[in-house]
Protein backbone atom coordinates (compact mmCIF):
# COMPACT_ATOMS: atom_id res chain seq x y z
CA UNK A 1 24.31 -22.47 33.82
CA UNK A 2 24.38 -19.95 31.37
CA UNK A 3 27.56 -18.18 29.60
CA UNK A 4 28.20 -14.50 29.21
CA UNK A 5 31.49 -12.92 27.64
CA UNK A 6 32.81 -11.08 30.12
CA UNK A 7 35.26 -8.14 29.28
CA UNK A 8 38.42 -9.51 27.92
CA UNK A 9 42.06 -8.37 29.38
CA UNK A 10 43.22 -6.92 25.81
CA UNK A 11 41.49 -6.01 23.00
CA UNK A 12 40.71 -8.87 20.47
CA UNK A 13 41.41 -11.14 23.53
CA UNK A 14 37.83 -12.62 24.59
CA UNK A 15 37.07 -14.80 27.66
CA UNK A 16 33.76 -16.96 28.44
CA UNK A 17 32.83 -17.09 32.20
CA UNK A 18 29.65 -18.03 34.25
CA UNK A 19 27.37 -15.64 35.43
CA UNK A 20 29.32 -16.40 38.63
CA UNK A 21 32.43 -15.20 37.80
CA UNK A 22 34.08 -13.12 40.89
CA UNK A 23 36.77 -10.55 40.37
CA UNK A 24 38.90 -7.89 42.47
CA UNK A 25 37.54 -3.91 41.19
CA UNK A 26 41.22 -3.68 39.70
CA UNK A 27 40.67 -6.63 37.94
CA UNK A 28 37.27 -5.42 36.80
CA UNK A 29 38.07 -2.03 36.04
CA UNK A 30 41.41 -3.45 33.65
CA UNK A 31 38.99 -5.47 31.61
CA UNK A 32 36.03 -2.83 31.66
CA UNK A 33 38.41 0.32 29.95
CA UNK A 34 39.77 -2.13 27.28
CA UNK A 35 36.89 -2.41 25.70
CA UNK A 36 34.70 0.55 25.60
CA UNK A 37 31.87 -1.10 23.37
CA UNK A 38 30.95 -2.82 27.12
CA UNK A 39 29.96 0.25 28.91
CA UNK A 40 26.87 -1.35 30.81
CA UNK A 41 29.14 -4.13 32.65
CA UNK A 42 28.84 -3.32 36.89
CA UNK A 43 30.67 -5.13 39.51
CA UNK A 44 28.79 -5.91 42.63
CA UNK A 45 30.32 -7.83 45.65
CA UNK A 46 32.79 -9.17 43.18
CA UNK A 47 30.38 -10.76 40.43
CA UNK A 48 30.17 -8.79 37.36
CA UNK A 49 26.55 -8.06 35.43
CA UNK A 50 26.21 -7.04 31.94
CA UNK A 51 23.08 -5.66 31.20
CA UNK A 52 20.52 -6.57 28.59
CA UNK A 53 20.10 -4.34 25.42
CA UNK A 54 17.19 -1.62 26.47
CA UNK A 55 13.88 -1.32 24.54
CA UNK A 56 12.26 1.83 23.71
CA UNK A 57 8.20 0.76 25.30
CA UNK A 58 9.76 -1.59 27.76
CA UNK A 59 12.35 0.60 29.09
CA UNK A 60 13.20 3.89 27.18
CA UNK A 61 9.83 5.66 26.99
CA UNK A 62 8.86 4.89 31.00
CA UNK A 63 12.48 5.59 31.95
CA UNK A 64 12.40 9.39 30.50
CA UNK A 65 8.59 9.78 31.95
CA UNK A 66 10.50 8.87 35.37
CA UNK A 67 13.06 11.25 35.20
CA UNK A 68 11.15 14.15 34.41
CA UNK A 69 8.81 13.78 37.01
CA UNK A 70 12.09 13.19 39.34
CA UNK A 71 13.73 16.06 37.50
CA UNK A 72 10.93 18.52 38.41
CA UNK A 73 10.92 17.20 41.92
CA UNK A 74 14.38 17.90 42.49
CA UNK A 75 14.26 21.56 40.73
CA UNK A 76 11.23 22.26 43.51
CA UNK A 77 13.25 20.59 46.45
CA UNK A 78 16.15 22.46 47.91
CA UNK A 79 18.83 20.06 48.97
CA UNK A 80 17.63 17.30 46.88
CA UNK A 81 20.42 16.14 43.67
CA UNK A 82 19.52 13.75 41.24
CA UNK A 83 21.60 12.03 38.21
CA UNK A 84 20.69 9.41 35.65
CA UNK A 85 23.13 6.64 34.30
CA UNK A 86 25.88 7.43 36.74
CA UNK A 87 28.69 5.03 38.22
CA UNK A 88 28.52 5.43 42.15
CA UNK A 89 31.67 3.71 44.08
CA UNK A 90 29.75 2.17 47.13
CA UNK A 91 32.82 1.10 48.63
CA UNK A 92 36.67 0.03 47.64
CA UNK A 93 35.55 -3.12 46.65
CA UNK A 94 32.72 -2.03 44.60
């Protein structure tokens, strides 16, 4: 199965874990502020993701086209928000 670093405890302190690797929000969110150079790490139902680097044609230049069409959308439709690269709490475990 393949490794990932996942975000350490303290600073300088570094621990390997499978892709699999389940832990409690508190847990996450201890190991996610002590090391702010992870800031694309996401817990979901207790397994934490770190996401890939992004790429400018892959992902950069068809993710602004997106959110200017969504932005103008929203501007036009009363009642409608939108945000881009926000943390949403879907629940207290999450």
């Amino acid at each position: 199965m393949n490794k990932t670093t996942i975000i350490p405890l303290e600073s300088g302190d570094t621990a390997d874990a499978t892709l699999c690797e389940r832990l409690t929000r508190d847990e996450f969110e201890k190991r996610y502020f002590s090391m702010p150079k992870h800031k694309k790490a996401e817990l979901i139902e207790g397994i934490v993701y770190i996401a890939s680097p992004l790429r400018f044609s892959a992902h950069g230049e068809p993710h602004l086209q997106i959110n200017t069409w969504l932005g103008v959308y929203t501007a036009a439709t009363p009642g409608v928000r939108s945000a881009d690269n926000a943390t949403t709490r879907l629940d207290k475990n999450n």
